[in-house]
N, C-alpha and C. Protein backbone atom coordinates (compact mmCIF):
# COMPACT_ATOMS: atom_id res chain seq x y z
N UNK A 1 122.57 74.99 149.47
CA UNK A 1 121.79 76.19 149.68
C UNK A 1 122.46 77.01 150.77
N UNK A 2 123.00 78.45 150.72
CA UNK A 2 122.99 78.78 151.07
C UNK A 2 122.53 79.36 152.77
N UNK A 3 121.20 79.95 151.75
CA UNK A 3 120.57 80.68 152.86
C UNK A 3 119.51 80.18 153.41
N UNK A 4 119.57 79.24 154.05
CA UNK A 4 118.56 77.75 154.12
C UNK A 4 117.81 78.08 154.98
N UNK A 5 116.46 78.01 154.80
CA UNK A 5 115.33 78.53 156.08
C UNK A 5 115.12 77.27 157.11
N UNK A 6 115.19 77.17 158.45
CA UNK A 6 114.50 76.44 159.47
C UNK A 6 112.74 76.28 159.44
N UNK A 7 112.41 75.33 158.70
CA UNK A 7 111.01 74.86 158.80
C UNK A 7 110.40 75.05 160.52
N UNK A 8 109.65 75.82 160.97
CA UNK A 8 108.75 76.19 162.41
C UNK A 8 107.53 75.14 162.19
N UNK A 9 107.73 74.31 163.13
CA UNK A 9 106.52 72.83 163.13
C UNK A 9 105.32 73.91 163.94
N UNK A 10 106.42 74.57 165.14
CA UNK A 10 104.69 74.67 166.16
C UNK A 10 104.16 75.79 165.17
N UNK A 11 104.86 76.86 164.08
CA UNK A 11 104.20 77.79 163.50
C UNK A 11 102.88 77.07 163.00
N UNK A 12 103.69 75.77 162.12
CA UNK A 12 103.08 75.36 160.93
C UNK A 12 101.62 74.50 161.70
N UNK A 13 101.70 74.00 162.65
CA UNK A 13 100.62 73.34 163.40
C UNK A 13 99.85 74.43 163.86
N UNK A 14 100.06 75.41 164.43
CA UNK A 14 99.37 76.23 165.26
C UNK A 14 98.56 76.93 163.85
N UNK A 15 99.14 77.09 162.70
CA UNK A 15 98.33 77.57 161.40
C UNK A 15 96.90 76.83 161.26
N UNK A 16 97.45 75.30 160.77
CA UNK A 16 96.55 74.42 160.84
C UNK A 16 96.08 74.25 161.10
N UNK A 17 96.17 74.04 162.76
CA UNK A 17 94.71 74.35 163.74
C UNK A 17 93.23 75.30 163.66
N UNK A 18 94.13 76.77 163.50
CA UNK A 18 93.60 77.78 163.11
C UNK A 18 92.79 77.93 162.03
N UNK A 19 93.19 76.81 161.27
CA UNK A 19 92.09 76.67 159.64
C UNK A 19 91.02 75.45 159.73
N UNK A 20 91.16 74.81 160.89
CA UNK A 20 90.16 73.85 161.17
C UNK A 20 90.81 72.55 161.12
N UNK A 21 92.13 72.35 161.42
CA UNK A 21 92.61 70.52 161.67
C UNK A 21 92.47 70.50 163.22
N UNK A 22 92.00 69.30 163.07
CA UNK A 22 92.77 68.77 165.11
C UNK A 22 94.10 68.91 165.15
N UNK A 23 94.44 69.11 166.32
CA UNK A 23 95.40 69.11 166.97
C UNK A 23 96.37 67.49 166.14
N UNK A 24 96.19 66.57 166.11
CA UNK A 24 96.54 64.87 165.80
C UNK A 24 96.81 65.44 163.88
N UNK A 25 95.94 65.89 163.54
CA UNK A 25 96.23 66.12 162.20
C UNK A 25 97.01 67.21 161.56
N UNK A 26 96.89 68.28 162.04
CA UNK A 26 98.14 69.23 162.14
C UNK A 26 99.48 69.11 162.53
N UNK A 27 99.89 68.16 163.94
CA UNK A 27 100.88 67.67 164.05
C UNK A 27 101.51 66.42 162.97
N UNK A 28 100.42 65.52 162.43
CA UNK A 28 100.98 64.78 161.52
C UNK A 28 101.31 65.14 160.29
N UNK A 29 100.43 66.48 159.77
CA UNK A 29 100.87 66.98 158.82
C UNK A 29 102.30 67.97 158.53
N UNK A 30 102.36 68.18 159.55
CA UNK A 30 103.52 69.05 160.34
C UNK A 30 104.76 68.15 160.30
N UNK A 31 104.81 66.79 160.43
CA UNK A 31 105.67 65.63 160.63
C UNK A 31 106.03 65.70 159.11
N UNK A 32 105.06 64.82 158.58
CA UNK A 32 105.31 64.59 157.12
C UNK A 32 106.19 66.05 155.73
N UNK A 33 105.87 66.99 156.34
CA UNK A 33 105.82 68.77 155.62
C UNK A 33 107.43 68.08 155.61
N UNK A 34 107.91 68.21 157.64
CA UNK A 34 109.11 68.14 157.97
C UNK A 34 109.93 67.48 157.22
N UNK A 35 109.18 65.92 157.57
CA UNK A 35 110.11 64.93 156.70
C UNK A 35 110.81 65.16 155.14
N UNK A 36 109.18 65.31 154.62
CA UNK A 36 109.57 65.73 153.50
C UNK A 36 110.98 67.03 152.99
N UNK A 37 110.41 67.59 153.79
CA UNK A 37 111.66 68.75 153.00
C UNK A 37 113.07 68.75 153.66
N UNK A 38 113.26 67.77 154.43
CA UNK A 38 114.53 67.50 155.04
C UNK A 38 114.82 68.90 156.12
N UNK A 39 114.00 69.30 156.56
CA UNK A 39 113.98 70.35 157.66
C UNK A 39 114.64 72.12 157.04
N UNK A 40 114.90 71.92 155.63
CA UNK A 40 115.56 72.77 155.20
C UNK A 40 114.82 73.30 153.78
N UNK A 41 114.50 74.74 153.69
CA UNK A 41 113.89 75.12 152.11
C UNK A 41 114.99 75.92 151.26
N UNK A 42 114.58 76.12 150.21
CA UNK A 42 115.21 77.33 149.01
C UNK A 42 114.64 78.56 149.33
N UNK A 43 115.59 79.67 149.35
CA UNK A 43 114.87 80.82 149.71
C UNK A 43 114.99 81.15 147.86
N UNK A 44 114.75 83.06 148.02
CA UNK A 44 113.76 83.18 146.26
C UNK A 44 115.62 83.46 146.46
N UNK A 45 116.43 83.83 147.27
CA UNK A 45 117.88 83.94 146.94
C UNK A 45 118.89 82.89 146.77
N UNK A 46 118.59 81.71 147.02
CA UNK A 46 119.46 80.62 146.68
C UNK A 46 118.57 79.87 145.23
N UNK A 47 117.49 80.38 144.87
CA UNK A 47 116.43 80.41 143.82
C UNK A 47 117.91 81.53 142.28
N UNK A 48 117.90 82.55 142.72
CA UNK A 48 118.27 83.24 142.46
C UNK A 48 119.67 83.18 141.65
N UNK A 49 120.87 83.06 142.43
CA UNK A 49 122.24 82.32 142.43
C UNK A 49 122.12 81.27 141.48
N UNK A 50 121.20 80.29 141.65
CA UNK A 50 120.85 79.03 140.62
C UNK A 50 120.88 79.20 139.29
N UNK A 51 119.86 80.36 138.99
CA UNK A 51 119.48 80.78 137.33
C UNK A 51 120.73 81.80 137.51
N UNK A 52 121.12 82.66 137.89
CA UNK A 52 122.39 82.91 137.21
C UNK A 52 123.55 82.47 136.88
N UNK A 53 124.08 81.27 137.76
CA UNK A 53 124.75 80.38 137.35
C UNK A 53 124.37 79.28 135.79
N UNK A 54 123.51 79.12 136.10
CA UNK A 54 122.77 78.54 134.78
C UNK A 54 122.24 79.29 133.38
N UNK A 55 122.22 81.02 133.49
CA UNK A 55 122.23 81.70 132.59
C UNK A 55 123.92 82.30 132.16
N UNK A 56 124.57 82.21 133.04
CA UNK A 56 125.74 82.17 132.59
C UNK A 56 126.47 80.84 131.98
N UNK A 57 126.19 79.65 132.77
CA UNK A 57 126.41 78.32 131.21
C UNK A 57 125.86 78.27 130.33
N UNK A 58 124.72 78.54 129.88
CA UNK A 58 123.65 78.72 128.73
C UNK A 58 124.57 80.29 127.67
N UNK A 59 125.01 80.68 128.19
CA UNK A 59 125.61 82.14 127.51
C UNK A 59 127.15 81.55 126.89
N UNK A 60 127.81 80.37 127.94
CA UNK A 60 128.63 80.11 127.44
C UNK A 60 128.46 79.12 126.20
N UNK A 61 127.83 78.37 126.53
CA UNK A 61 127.33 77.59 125.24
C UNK A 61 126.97 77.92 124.53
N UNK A 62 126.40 79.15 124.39
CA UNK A 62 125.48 79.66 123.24
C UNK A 62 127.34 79.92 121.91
N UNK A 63 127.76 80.99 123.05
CA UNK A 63 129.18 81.55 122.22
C UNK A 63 129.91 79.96 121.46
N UNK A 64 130.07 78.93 122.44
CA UNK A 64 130.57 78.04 121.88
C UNK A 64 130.45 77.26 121.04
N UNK A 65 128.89 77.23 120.96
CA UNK A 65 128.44 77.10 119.61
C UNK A 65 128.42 77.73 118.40
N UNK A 66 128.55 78.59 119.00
CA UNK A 66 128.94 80.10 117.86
C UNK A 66 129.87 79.89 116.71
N UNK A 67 131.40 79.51 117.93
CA UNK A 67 132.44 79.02 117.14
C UNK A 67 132.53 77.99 116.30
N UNK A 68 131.90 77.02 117.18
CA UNK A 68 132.05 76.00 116.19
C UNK A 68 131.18 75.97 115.09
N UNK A 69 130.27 76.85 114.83
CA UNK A 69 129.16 76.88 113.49
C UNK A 69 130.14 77.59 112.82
N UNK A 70 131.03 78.57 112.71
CA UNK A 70 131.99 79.68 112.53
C UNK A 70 132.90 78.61 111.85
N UNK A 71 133.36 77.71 112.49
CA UNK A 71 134.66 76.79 112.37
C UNK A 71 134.16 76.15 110.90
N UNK A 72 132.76 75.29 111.33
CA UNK A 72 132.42 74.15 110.11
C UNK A 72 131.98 75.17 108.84
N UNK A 73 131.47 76.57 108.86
CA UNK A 73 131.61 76.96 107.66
C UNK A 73 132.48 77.78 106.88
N UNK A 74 133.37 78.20 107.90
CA UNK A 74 134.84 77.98 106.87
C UNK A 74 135.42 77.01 106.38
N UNK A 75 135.89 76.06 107.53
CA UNK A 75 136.03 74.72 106.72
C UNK A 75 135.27 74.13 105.62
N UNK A 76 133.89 74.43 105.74
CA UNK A 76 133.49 73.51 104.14
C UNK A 76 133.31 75.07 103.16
N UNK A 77 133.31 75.94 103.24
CA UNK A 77 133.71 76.69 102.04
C UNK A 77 135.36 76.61 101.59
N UNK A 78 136.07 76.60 102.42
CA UNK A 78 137.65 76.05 101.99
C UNK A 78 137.49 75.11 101.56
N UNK A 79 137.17 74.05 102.02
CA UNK A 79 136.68 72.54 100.70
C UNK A 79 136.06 72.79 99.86
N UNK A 80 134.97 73.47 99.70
CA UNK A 80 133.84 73.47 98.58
C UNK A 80 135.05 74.70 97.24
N UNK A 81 135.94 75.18 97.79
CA UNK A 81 136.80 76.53 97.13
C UNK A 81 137.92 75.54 96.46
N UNK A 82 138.35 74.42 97.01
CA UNK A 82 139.21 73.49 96.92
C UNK A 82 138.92 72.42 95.72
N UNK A 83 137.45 72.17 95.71
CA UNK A 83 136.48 71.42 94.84
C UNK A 83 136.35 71.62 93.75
N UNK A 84 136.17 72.80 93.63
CA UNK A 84 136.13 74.12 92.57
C UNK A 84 136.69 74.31 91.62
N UNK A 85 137.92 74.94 92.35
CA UNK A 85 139.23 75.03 91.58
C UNK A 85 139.55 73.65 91.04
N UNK A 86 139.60 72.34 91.98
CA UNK A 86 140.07 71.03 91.05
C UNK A 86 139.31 70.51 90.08
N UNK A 87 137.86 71.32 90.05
CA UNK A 87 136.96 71.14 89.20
C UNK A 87 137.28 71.77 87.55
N UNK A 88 137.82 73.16 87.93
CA UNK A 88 138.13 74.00 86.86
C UNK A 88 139.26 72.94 86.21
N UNK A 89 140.09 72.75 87.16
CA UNK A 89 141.55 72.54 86.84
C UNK A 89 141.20 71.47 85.79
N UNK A 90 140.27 70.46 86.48
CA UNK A 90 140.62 69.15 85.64
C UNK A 90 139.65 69.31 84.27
N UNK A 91 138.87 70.27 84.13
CA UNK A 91 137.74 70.74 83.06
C UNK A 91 139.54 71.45 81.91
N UNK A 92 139.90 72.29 82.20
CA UNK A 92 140.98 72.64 81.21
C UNK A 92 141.97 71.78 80.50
């Protein structure tokens, strides 16, 4: 990630408080938030970078599949044209 945000404990406690935790439960919840997210978030711009990287492999695959649907039905109309003709041939 990039553009990695710094998680604010005293923000995030001093919130908590403010909505009705103790002091003991806001700080523990504040601990755990921390732990959990490894002190570091996704902003909506490293959000961002992600799906375009990933809409640009999805675009490539799409084309590459393209080809190869392209590939297998020439190839089996050249066989099925091949079939044909040895069909005629061996009918005469």
């Amino acid at each position: 990630m990039s553009g990695a945000v710094a998680f604010d404990a005293l923000k995030f406690v001093e919130r908590l408080e403010a909505g009705g935790f103790t002091h003991a439960q806001a700080k523990a919840a504040a601990e755990a938030f921390s732990e959990a997210t490894g002190q570091e978030l996704a902003t909506k711009r490293d959000l961002r970078e992600v799906e375009t990287r990933l809409e640009a492999k999805i675009e490539t695959s799409v084309a590459n599949l393209k080809v190869d649907i392209l590939r297998w039905l020439v190839v089996t109309q050249i066989a099925l044209g091949g079939f044909v003709y040895a069909a005629i041939k061996f009918v005469k």
